[in-house]
PDB file of N, CA and C in Angstrom:
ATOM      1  N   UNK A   1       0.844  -1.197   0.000  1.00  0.00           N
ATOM      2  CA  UNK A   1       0.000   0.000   0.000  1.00  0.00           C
ATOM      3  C   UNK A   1       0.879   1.247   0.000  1.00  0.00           C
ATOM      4  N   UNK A   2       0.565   2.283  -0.651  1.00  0.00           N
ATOM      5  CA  UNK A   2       0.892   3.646  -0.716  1.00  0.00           C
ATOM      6  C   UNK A   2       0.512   4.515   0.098  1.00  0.00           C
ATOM      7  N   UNK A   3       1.592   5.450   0.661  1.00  0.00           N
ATOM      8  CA  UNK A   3       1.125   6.477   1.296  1.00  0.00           C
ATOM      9  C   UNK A   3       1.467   7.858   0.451  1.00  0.00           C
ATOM     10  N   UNK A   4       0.417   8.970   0.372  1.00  0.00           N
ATOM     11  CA  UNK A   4       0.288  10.000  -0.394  1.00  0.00           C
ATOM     12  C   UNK A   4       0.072  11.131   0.878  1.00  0.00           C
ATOM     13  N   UNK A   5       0.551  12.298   0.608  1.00  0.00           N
ATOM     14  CA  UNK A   5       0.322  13.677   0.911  1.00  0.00           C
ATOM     15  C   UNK A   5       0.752  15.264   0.308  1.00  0.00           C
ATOM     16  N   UNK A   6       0.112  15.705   0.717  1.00  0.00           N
ATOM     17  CA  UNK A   6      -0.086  16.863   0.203  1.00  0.00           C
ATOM     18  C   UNK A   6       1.069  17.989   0.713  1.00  0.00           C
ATOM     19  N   UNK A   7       2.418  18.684  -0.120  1.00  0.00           N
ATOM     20  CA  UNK A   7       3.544  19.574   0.497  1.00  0.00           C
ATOM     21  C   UNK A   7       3.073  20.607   0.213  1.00  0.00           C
ATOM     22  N   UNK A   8       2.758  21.639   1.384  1.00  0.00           N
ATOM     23  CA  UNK A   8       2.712  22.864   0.586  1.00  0.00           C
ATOM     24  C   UNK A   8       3.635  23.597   1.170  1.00  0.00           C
ATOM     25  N   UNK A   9       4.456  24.489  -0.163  1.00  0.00           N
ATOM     26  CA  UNK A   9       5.878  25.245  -0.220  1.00  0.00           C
ATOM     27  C   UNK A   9       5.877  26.204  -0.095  1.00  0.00           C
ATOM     28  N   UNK A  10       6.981  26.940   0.709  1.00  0.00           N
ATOM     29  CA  UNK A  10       6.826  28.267   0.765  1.00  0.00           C
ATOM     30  C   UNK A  10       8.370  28.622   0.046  1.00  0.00           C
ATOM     31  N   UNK A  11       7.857  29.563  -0.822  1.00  0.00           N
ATOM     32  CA  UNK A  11       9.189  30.102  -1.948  1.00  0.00           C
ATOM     33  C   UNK A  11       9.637  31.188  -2.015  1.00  0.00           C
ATOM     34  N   UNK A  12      10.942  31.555  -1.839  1.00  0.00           N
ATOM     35  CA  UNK A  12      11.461  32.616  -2.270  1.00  0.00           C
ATOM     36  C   UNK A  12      11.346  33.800  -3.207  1.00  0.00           C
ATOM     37  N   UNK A  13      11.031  34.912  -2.984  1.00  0.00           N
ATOM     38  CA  UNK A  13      10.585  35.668  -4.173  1.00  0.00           C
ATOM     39  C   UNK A  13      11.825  35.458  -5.461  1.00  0.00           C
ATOM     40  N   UNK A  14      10.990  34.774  -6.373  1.00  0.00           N
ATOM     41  CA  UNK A  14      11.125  34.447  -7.627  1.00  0.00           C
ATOM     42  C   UNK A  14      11.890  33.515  -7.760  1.00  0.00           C
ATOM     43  N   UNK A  15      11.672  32.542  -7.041  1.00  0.00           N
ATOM     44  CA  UNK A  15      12.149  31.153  -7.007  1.00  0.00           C
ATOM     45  C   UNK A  15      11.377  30.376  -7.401  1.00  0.00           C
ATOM     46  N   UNK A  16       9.658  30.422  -7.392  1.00  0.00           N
ATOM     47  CA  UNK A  16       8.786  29.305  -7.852  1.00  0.00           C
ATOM     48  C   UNK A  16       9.268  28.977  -9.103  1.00  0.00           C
ATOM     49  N   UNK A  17       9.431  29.489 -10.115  1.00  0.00           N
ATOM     50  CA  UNK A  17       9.534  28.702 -11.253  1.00  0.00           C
ATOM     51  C   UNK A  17      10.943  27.747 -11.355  1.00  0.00           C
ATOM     52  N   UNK A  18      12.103  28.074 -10.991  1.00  0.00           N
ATOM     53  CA  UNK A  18      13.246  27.004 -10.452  1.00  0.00           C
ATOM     54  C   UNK A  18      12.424  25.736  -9.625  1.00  0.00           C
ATOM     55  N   UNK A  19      11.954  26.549  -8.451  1.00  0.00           N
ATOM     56  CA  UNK A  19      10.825  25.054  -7.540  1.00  0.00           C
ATOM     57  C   UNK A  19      10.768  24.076  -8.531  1.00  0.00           C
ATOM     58  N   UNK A  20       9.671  24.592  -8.735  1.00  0.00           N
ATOM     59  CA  UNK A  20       8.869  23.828  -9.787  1.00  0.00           C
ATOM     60  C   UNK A  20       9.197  22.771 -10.768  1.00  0.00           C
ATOM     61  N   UNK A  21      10.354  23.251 -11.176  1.00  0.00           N
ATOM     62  CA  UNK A  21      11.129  22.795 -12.448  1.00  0.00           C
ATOM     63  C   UNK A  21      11.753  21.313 -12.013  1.00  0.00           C
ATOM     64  N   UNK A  22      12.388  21.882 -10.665  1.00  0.00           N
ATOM     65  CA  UNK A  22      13.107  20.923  -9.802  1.00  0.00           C
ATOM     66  C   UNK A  22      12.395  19.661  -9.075  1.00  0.00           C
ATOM     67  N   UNK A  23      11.101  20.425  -8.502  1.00  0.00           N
ATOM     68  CA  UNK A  23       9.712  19.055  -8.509  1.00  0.00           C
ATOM     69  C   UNK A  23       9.896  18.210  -9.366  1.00  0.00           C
ATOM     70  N   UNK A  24       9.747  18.524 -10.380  1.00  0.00           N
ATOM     71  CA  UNK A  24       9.457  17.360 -11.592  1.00  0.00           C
ATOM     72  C   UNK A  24      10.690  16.481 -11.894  1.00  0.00           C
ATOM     73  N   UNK A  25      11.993  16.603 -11.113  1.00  0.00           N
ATOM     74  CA  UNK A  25      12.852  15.561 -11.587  1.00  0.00           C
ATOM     75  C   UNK A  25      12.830  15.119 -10.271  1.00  0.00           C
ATOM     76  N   UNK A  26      11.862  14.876  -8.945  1.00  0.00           N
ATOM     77  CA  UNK A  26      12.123  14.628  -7.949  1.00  0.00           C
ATOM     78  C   UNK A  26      11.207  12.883  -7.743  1.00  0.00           C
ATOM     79  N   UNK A  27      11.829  11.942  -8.336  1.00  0.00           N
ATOM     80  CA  UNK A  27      10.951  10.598  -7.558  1.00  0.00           C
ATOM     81  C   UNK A  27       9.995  10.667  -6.278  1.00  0.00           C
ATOM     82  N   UNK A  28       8.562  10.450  -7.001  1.00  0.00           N
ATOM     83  CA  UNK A  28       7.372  10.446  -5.886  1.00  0.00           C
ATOM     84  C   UNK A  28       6.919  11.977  -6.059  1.00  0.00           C
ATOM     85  N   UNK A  29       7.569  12.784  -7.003  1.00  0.00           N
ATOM     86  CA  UNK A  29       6.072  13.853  -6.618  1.00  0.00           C
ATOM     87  C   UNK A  29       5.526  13.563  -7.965  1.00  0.00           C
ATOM     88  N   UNK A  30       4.095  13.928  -7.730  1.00  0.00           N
ATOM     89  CA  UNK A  30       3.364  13.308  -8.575  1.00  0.00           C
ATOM     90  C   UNK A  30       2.484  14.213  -9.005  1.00  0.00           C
ATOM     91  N   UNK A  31       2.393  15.353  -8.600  1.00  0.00           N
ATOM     92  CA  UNK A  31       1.951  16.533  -9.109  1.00  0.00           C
ATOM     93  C   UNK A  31       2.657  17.914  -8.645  1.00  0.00           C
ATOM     94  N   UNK A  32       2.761  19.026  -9.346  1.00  0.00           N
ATOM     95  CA  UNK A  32       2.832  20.132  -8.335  1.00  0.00           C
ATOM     96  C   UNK A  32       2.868  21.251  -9.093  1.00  0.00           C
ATOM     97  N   UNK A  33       2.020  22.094  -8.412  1.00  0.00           N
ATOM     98  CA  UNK A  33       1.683  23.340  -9.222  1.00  0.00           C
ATOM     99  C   UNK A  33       1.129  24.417  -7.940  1.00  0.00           C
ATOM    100  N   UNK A  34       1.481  25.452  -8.758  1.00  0.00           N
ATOM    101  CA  UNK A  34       1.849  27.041  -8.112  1.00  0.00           C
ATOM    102  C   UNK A  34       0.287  27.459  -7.927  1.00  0.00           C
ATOM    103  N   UNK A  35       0.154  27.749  -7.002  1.00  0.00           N
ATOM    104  CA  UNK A  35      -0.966  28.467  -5.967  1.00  0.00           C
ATOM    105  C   UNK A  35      -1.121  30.029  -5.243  1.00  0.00           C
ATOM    106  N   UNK A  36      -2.158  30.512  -4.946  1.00  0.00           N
ATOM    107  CA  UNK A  36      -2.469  31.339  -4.597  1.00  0.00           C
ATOM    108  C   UNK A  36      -2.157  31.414  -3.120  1.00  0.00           C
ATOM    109  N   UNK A  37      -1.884  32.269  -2.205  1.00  0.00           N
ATOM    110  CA  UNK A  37      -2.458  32.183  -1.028  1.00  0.00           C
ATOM    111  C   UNK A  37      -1.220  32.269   0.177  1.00  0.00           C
ATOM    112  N   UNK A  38      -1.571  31.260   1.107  1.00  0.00           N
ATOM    113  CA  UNK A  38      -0.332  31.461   1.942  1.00  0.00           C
ATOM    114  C   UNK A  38       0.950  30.586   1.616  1.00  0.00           C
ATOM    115  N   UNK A  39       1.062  29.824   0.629  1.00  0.00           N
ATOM    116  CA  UNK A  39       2.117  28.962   0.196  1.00  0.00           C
ATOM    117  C   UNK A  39       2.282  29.383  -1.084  1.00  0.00           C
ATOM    118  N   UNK A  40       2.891  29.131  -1.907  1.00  0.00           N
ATOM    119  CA  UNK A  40       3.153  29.385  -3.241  1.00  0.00           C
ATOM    120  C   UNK A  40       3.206  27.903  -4.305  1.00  0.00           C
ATOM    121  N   UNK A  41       3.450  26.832  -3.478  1.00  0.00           N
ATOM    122  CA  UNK A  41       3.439  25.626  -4.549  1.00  0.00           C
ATOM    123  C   UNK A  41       3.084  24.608  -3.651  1.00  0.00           C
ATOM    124  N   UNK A  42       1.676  23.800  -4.313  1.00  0.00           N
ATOM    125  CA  UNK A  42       1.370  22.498  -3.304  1.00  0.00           C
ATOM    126  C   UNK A  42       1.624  21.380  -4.278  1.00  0.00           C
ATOM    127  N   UNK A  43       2.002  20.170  -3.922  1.00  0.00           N
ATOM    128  CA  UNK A  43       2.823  19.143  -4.784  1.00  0.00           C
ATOM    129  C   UNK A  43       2.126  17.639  -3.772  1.00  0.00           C
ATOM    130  N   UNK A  44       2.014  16.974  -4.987  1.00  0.00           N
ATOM    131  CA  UNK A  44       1.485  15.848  -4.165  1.00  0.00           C
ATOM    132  C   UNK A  44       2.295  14.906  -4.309  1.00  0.00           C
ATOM    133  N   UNK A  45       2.702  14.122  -3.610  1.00  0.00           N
ATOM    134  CA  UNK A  45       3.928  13.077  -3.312  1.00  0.00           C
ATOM    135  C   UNK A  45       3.275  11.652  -3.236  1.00  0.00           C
ATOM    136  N   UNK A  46       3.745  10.937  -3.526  1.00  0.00           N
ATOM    137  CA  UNK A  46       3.197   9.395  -3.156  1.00  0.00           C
ATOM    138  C   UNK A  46       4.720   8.382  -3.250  1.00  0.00           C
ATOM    139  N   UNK A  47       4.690   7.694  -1.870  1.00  0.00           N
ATOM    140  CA  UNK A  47       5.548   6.597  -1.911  1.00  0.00           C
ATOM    141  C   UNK A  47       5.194   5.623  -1.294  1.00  0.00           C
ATOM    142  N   UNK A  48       6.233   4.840  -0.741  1.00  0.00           N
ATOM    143  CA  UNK A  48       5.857   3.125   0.011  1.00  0.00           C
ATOM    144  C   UNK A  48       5.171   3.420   0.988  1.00  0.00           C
ATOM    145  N   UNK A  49       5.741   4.229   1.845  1.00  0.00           N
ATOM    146  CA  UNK A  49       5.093   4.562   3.198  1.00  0.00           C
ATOM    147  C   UNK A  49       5.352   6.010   3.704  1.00  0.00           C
ATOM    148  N   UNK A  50       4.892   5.876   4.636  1.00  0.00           N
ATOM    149  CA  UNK A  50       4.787   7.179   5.649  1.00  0.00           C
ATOM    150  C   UNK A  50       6.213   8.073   5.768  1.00  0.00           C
ATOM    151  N   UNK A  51       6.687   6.842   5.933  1.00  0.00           N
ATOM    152  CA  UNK A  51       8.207   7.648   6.170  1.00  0.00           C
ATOM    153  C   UNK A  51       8.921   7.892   5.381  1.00  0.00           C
ATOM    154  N   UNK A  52       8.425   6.903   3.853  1.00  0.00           N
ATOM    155  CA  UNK A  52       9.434   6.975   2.583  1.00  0.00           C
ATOM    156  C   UNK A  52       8.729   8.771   2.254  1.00  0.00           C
ATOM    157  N   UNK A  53       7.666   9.202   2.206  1.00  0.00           N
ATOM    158  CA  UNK A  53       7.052  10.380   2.497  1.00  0.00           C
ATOM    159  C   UNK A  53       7.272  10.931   2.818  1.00  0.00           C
ATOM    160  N   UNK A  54       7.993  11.042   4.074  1.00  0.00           N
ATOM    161  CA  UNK A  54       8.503  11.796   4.889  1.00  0.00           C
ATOM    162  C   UNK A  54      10.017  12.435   4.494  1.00  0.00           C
ATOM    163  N   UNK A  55      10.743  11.365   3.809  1.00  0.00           N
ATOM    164  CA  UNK A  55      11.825  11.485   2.990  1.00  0.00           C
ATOM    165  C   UNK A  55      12.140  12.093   1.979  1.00  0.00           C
ATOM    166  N   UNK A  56      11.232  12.063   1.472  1.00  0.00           N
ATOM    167  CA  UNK A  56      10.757  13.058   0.237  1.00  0.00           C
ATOM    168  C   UNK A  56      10.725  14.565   0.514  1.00  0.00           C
ATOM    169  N   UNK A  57      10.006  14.461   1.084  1.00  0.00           N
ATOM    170  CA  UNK A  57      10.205  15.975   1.765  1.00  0.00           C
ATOM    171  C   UNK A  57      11.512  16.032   2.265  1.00  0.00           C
ATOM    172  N   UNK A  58      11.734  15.986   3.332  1.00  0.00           N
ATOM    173  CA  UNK A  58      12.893  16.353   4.241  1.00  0.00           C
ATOM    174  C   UNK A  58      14.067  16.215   3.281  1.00  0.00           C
ATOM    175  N   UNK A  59      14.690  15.383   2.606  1.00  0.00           N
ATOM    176  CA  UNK A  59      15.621  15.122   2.425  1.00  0.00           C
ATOM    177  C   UNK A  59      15.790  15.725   0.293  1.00  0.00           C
ATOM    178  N   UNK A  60      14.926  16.091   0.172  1.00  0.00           N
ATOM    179  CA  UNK A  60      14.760  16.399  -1.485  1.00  0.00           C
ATOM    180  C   UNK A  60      14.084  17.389  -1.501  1.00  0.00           C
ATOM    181  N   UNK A  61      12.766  17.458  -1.139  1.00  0.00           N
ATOM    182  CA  UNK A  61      12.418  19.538  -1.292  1.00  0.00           C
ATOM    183  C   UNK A  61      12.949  20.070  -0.526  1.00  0.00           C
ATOM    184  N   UNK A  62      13.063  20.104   1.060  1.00  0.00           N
ATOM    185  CA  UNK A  62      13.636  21.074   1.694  1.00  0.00           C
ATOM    186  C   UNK A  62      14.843  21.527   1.305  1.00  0.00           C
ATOM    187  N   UNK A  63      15.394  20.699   0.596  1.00  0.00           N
ATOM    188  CA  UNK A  63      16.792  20.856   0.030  1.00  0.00           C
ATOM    189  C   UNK A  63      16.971  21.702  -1.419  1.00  0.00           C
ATOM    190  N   UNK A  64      15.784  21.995  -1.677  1.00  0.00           N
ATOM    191  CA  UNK A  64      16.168  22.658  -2.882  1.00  0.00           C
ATOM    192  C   UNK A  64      16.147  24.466  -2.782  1.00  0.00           C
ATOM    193  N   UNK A  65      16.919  25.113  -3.565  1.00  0.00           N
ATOM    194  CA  UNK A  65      17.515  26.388  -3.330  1.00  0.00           C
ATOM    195  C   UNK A  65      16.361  27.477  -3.486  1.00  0.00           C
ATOM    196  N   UNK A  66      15.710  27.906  -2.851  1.00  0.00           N
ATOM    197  CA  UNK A  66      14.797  28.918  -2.303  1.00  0.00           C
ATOM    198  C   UNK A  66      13.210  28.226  -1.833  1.00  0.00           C
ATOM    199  N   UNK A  67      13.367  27.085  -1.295  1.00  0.00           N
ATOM    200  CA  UNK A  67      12.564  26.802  -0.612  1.00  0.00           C
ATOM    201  C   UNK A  67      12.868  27.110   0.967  1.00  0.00           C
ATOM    202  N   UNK A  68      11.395  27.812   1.975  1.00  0.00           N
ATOM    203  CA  UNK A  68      11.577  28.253   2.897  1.00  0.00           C
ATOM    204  C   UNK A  68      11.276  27.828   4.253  1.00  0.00           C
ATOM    205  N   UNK A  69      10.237  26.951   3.409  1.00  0.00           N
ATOM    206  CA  UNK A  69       9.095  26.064   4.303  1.00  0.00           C
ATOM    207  C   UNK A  69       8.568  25.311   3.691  1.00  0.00           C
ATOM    208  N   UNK A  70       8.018  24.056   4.508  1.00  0.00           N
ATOM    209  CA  UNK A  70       7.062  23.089   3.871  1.00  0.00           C
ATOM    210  C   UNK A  70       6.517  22.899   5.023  1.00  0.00           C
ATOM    211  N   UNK A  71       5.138  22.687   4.818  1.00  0.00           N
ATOM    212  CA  UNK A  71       4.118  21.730   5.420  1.00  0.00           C
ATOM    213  C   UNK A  71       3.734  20.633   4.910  1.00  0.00           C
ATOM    214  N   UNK A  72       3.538  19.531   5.519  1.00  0.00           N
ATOM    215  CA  UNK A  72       3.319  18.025   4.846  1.00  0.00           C
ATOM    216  C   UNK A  72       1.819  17.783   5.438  1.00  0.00           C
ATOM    217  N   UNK A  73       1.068  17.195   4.369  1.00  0.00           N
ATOM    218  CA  UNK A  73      -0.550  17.268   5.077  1.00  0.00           C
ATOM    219  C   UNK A  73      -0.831  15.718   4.631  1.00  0.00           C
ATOM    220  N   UNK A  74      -0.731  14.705   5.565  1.00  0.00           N
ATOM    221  CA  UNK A  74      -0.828  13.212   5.121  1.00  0.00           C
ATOM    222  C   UNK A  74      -1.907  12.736   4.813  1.00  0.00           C
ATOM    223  N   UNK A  75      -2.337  11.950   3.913  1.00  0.00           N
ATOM    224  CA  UNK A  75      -3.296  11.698   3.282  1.00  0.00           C
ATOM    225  C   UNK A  75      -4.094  10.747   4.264  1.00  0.00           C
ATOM    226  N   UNK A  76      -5.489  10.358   4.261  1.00  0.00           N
ATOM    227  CA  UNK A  76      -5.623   9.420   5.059  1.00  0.00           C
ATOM    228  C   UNK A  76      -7.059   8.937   4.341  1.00  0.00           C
ATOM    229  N   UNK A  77      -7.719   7.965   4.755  1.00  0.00           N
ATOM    230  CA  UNK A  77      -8.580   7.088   4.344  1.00  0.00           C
ATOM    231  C   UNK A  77      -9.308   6.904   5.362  1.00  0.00           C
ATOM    232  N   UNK A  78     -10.639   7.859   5.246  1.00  0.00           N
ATOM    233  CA  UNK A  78     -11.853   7.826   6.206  1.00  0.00           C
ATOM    234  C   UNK A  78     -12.637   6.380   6.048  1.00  0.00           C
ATOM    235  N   UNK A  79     -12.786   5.550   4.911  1.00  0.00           N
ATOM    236  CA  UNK A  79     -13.371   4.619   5.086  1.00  0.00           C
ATOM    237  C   UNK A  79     -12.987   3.228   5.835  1.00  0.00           C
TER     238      UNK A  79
END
């Protein structure tokens, strides 16, 4: 089974489009696109598990050059 959640990024003025670019060569994100509001890019991730998830983030977006913040919002299954 897969675990999926939702990153939303906080970017450097005029860094989203580098972000972005850099998302897409990143294994497990599986969407991500630029937003309005209090984040600037939400990206949806999916891997093995929770923690491979967790990895993703921490260890590959936070790491990329004008990212400021992330929030990770874990997916879950009400039924």
């Amino acid at each position: 089974m897969s675990a999926k959640a939702y990153i939303l990024i906080e970017g450097a003025a005029g860094t989203v489009p580098n972000i972005l670019k850099r998302l897409g060569t990143i294994e497990g994100v599986r969407t991500a696109h630029a937003v309005t509001g209090q984040f600037d890019i939400i990206a949806l991730v999916e891997a093995d598990d929770i923690n491979a998830v967790g990895k993703v983030s921490y260890s590959k977006i936070q790491m990329i050059e004008g990212v400021i913040r992330t929030i990770t919002c874990n997916v879950i299954d009400l039924e």
